[in-house]
Protein backbone atom coordinates (compact mmCIF):
# COMPACT_ATOMS: atom_id res chain seq x y z
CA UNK A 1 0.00 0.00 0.00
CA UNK A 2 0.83 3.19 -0.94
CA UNK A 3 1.58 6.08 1.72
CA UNK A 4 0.34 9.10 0.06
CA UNK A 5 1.39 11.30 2.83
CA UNK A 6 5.36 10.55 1.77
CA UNK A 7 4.49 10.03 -1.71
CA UNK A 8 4.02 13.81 -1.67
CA UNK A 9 7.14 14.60 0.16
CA UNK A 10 8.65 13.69 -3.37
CA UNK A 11 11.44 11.54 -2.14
CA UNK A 12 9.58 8.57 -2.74
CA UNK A 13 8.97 6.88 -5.83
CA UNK A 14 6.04 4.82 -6.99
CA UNK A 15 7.48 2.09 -9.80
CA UNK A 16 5.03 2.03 -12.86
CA UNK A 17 4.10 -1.37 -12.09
CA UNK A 18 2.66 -0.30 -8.88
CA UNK A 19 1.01 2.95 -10.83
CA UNK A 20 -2.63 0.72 -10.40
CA UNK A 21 -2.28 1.67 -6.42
CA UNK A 22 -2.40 5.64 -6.78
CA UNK A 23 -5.16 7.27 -6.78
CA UNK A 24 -6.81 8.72 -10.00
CA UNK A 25 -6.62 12.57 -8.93
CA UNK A 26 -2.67 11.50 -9.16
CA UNK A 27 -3.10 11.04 -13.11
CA UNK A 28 -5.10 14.44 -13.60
CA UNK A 29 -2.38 16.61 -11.04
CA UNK A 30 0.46 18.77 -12.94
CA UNK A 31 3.07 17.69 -10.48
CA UNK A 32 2.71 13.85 -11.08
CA UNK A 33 6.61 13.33 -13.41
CA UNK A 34 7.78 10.35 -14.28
CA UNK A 35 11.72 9.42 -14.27
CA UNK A 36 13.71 6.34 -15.81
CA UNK A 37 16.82 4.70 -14.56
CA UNK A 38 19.26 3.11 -16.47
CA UNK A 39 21.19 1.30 -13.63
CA UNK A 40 20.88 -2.85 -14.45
CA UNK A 41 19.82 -3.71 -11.19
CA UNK A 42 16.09 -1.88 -11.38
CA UNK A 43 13.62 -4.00 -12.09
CA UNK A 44 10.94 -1.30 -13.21
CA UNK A 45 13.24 1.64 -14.75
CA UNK A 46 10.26 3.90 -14.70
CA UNK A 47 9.36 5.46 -11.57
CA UNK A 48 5.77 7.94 -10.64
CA UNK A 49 7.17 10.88 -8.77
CA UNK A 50 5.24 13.76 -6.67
CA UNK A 51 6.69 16.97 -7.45
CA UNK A 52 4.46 19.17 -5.04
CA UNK A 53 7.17 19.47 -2.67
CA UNK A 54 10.07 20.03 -4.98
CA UNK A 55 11.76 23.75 -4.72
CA UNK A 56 12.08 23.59 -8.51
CA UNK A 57 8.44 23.18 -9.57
CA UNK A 58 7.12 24.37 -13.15
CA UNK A 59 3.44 25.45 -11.48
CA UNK A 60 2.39 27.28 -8.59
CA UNK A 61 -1.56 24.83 -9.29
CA UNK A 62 -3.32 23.74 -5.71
CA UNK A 63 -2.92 19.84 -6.39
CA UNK A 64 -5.98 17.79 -6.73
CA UNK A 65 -5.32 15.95 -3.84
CA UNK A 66 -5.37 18.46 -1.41
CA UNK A 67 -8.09 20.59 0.12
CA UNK A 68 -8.53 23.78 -1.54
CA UNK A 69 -6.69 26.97 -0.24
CA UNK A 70 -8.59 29.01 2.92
CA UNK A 71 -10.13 32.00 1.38
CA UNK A 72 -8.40 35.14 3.13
């Protein structure tokens, strides 16, 4: 099972294999990337990263996943 909670942190990586156990607002969010490895030892070179968390972010978007923003 999937822990969404550090699957948003960014640091973890959900193989494509496993891509059946995120949920489908994952699919429809701007900051779902995907990344490949070449190393031999992978057994799934594609991995399903979050990048809501990552400094470097193309989007400012409120993800899917989250409860939308307080209004001020």
């Amino acid at each position: 099972m999937i822990d969404l909670n550090e699957f948003r942190l960014g640091t973890w990586g959900v193989p494509l294999s496993d891509s059946h156990e995120l949920p489908e607002c994952c699919f429809r969010c701007p900051y779902l990337v995907t990344e490949e490895y070449t190393v031999c030892f992978v057994a799934d070179p594609f991995y399903y990263y979050c990048a809501y968390s990552w400094p470097d972010r193309l989007t400012q978007s409120h993800p899917p996943c989250l409860p939308p923003p307080l209004a001020s």
